[in-house]
Protein backbone atom coordinates (compact mmCIF):
# COMPACT_ATOMS: atom_id res chain seq x y z
CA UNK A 1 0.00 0.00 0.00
CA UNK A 2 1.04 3.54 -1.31
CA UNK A 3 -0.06 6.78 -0.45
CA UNK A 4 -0.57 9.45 -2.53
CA UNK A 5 -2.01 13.35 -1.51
CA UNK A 6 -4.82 15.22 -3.34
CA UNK A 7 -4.88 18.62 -4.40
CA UNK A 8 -6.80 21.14 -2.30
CA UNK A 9 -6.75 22.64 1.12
CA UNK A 10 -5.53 21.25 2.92
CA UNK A 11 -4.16 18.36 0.79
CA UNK A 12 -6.17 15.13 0.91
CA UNK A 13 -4.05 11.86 1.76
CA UNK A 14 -5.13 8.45 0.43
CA UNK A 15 -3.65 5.01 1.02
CA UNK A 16 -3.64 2.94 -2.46
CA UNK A 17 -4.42 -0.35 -2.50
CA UNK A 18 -4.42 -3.02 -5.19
CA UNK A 19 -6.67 -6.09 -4.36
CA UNK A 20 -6.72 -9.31 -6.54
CA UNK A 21 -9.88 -9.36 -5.30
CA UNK A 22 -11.68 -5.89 -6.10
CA UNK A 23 -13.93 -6.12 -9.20
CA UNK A 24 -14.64 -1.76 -9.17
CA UNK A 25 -12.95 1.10 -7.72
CA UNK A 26 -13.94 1.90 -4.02
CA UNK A 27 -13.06 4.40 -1.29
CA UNK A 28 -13.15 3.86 2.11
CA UNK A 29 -13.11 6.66 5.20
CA UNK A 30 -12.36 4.82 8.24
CA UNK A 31 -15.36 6.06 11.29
CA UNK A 32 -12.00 5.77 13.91
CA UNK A 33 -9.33 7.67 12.51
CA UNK A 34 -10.88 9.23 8.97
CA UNK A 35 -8.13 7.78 6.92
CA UNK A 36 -8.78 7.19 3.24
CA UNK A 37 -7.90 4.11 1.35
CA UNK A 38 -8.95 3.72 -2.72
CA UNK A 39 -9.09 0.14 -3.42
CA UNK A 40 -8.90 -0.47 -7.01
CA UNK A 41 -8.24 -4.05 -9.51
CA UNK A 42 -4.90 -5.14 -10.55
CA UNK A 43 -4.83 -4.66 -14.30
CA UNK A 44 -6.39 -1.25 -13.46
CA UNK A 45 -3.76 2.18 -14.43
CA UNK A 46 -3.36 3.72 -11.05
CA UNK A 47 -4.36 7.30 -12.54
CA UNK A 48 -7.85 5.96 -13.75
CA UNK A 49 -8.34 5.08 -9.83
CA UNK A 50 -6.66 8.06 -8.56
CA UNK A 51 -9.05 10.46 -11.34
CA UNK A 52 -12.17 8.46 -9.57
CA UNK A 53 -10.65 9.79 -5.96
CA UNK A 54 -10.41 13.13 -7.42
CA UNK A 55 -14.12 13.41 -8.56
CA UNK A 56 -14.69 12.25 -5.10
CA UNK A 57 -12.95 15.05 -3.17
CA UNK A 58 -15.52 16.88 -1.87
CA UNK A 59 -17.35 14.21 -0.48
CA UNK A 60 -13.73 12.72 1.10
CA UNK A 61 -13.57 15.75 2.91
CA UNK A 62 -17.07 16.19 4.27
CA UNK A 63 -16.54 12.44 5.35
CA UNK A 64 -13.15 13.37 7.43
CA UNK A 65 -14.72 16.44 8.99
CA UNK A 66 -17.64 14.55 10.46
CA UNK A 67 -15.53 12.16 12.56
CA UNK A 68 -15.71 12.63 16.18
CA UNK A 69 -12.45 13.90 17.94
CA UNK A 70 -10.38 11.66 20.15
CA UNK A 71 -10.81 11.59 23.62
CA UNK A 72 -7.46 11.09 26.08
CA UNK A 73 -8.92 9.19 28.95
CA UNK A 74 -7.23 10.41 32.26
CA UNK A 75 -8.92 11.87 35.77
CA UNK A 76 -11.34 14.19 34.86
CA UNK A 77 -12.70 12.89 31.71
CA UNK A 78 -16.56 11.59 31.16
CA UNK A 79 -16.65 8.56 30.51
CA UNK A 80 -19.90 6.32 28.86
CA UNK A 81 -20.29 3.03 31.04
CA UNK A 82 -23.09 1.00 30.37
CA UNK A 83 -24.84 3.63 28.76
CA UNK A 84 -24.50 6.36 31.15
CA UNK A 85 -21.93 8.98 31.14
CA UNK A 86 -19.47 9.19 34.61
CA UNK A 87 -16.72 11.48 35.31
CA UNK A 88 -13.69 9.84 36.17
CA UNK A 89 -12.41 11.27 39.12
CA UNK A 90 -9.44 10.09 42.15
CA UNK A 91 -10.91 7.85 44.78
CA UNK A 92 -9.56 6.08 47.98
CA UNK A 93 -9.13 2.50 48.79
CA UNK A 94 -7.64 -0.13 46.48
CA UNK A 95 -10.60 -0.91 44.31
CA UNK A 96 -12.11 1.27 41.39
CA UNK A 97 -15.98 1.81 42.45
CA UNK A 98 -18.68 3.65 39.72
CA UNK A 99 -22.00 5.25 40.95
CA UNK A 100 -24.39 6.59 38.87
CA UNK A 101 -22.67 9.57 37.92
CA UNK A 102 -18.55 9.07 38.48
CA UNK A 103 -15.58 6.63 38.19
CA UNK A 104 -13.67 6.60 41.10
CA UNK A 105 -10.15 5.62 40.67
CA UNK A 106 -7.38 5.15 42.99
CA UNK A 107 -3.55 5.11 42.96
CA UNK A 108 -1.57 7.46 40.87
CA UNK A 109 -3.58 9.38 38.56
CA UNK A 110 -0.88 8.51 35.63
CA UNK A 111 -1.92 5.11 36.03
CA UNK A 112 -5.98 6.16 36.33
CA UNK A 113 -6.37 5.04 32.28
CA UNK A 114 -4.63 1.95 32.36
CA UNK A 115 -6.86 0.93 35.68
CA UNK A 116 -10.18 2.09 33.98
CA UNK A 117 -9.55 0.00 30.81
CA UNK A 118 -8.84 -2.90 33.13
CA UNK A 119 -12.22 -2.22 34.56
CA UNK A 120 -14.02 -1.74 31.77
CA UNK A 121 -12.56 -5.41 29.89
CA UNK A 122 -13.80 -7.18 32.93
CA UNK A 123 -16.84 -5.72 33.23
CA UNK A 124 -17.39 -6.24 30.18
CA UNK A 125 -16.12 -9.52 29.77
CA UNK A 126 -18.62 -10.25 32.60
CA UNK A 127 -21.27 -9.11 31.10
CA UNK A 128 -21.11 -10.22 27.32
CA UNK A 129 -20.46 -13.99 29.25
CA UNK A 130 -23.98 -14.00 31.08
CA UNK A 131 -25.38 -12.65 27.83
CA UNK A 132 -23.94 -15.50 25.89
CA UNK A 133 -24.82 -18.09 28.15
CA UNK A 134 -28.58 -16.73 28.49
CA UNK A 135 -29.16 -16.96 25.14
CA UNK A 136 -27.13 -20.04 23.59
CA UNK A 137 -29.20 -21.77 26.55
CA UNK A 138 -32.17 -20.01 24.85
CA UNK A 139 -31.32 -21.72 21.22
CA UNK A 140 -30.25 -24.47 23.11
CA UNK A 141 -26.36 -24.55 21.29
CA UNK A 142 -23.50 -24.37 23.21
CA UNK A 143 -20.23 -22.13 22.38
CA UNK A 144 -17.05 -23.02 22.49
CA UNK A 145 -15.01 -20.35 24.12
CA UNK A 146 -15.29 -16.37 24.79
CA UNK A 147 -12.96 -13.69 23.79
CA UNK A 148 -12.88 -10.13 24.28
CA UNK A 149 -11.22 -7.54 22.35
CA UNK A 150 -10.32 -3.85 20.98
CA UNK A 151 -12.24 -4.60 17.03
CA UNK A 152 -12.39 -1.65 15.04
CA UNK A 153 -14.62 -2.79 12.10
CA UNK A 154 -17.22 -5.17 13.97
CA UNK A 155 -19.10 -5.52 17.35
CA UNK A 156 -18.77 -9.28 17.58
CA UNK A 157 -17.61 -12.25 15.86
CA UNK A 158 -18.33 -16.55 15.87
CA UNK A 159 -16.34 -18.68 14.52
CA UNK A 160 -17.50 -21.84 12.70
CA UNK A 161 -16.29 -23.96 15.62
CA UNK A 162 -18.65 -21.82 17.76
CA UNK A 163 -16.30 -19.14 19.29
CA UNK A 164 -17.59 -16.01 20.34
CA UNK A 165 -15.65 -12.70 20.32
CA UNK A 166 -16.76 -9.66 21.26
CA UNK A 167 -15.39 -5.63 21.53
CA UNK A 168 -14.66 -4.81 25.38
CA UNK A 169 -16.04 -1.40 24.26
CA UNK A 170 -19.64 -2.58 24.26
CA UNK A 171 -19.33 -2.46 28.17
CA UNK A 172 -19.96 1.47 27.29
CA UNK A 173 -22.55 1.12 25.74
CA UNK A 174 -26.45 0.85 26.66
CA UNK A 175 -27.03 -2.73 28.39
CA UNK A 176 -29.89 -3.79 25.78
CA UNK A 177 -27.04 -2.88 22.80
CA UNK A 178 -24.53 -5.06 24.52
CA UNK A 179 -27.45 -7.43 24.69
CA UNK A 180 -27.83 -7.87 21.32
CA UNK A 181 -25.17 -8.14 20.38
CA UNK A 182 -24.27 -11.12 22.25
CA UNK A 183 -27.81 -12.27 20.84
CA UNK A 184 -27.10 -11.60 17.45
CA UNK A 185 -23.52 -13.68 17.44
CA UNK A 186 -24.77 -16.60 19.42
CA UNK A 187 -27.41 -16.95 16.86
CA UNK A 188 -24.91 -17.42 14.84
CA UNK A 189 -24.08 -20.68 16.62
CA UNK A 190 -26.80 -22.25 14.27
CA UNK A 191 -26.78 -20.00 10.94
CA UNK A 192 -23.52 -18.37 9.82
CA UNK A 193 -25.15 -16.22 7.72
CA UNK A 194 -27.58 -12.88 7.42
CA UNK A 195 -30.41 -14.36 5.93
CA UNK A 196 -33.99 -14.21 6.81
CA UNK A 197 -33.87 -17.59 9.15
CA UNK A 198 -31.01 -15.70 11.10
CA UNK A 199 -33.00 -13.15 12.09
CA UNK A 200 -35.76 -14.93 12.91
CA UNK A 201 -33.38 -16.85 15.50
CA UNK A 202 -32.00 -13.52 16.57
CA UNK A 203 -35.82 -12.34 17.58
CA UNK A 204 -36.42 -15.30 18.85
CA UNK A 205 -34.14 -15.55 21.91
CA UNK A 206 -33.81 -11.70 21.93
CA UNK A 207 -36.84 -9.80 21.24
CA UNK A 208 -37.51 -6.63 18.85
CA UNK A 209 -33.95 -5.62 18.10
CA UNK A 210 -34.44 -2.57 15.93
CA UNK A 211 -33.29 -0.31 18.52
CA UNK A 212 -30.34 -1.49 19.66
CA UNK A 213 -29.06 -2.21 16.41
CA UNK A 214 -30.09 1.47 15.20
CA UNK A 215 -28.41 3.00 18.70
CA UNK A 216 -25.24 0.95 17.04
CA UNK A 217 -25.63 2.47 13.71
CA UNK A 218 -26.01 6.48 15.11
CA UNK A 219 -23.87 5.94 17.89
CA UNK A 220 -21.77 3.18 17.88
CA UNK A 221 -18.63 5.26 16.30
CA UNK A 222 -18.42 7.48 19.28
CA UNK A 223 -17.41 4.50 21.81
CA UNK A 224 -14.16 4.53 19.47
CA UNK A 225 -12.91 7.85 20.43
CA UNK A 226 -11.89 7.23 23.63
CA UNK A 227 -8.01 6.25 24.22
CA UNK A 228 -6.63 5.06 26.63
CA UNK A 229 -2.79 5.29 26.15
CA UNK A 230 -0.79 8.20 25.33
C-alpha cells in the first residue's frame, strides 16, 4: 500500500491499494481515525483510480470532517459506562468503584487510564459472558469459548467452531445494545449467515432488536474515540 495526496486545502491523503480481489474502484473513510484508502483491480492504471478519488474530493472531505475527535482518557474525563456517562475522578481505597454519575479511581492518577480500561474489559467480559450463556441456553447450542477484544470494524464475531468474540467497548454502551449483540452472534451458533432464518433466530431468543441495532448504527462510532494510552 502507497499513499498518494490530493490537491486542495488542505491536501487530501489516500492510502492505495491493489486487491486481486476488487472487481470496481472503491473508497473507504475509516469512522475511527478518517483515513482514506482507494481500493482499485490489478490490471487497473493507477491514474484511472486516482481520477475516480479526485471526482470524489468533496465528499472525502465532508466524510473526514464529520468524525468525532479523540478523547485522552485520564482523571477528569466523562466517561460512557453501560450507557450512562461518569466522570472519572481520584478515589480512595484499592478498588475502582462507579455510581451513577462518576468513576472513582485510585492510585496514581498517571496510572488512572490503564486501571479504567482494566475495569471496563472485565466488566465487560462479565457481562457479554452471562449474555452469551442466556441466550445459547435459549437456542439451546453451546459455544465453544469467549474472547474479548479492541475490534475496530465489527461488534462481535463466531467462529465456525462456535467461538464467540466480542469488543470490550460494548461495556460502554447501553445494556440492551450489549445485549444484542451477544444475541445476534450466538445466533450465529446455528446459521452463519444474514439471511432471513437468522433473524428470525435472533428475535427469537432476543426480542424486537431494531433499537439497539439502530443506537449501534447512530452511535456506535463514538465509543471509538476514547483512548486510553498516550
Amino acid at each position: 500500500m502507497n499513499q498518494h495526496y490530493l490537491a486542495g486545502n488542505p491536501p487530501l491523503e489516500i492510502n492505495l491499494r491493489r486487491s486481486k480481489r476488487a472487481r470496481r474502484i472503491s473508497l473507504r473513510v475509516s469512522s475511527l481515525d478518517g483515513k482514506v484508502t482507494l481500493t482499485f483491480p490489478y490490471g487497473l492504471p493507477e491514474s484511472q483510480a486516482l481520477e475516480f478519488a479526485n471526482e470524489k474530493a468533496d465528499w472525502l472531505r465532508k466524510q473526514q470532517d464529520r468524525q468525532v475527535e479523540t478523547v485522552l482518557v485520564a482523571l477528569g474525563v466523562t466517561l460512557p459506562f453501560r450507557g450512562s456517562h461518569r466522570v472519572i475522578v481520584s478515589g480512595s481505597g484499592r478498588r475502582i468503584e462507579i455510581s451513577d454519575t462518576a468513576i472513582y479511581v485510585p492510585g496514581n492518577p498517571e496510572t488512572a487510564a490503564r486501571r479504567v480500561l482494566g475495569h471496563l474489559k472485565q466488566s465487560a467480559r462479565s457481562e457479554l459472558a452471562l449474555a452469551s450463556d442466556t441466550y445459547a441456553a435459549k437456542l439451546g447450542k453451546p459455544y465453544s469459548r469467549l474472547s474479548i477484544r479492541d475490534t475496530r470494524t465489527r461488534w462481535g464475531s463466531c467462529s465456525s467452531n462456535g467461538g464467540l468474540m466480542y469488543s470490550w467497548r460494548l461495556i460502554m454502551a447501553p445494556p440492551n445494545v450489549l445485549d444484542y449483540v451477544a444475541a445476534h452472534e450466538v445466533a450465529h451458533l446455528v446459521e452463519m449467515n444474514h439471511s432471513s432464518e437468522f433473524w428470525k433466530k435472533v428475535e427469537q431468543i432476543y426480542g424486537d432488536y431494531s433499537k439497539p441495532r439502530q443506537w449501534l448504527r447512530d452511535h456506535g462510532n463514538e465509543l471509538h474515540r476514547f483512548r486510553f494510552d498516550d
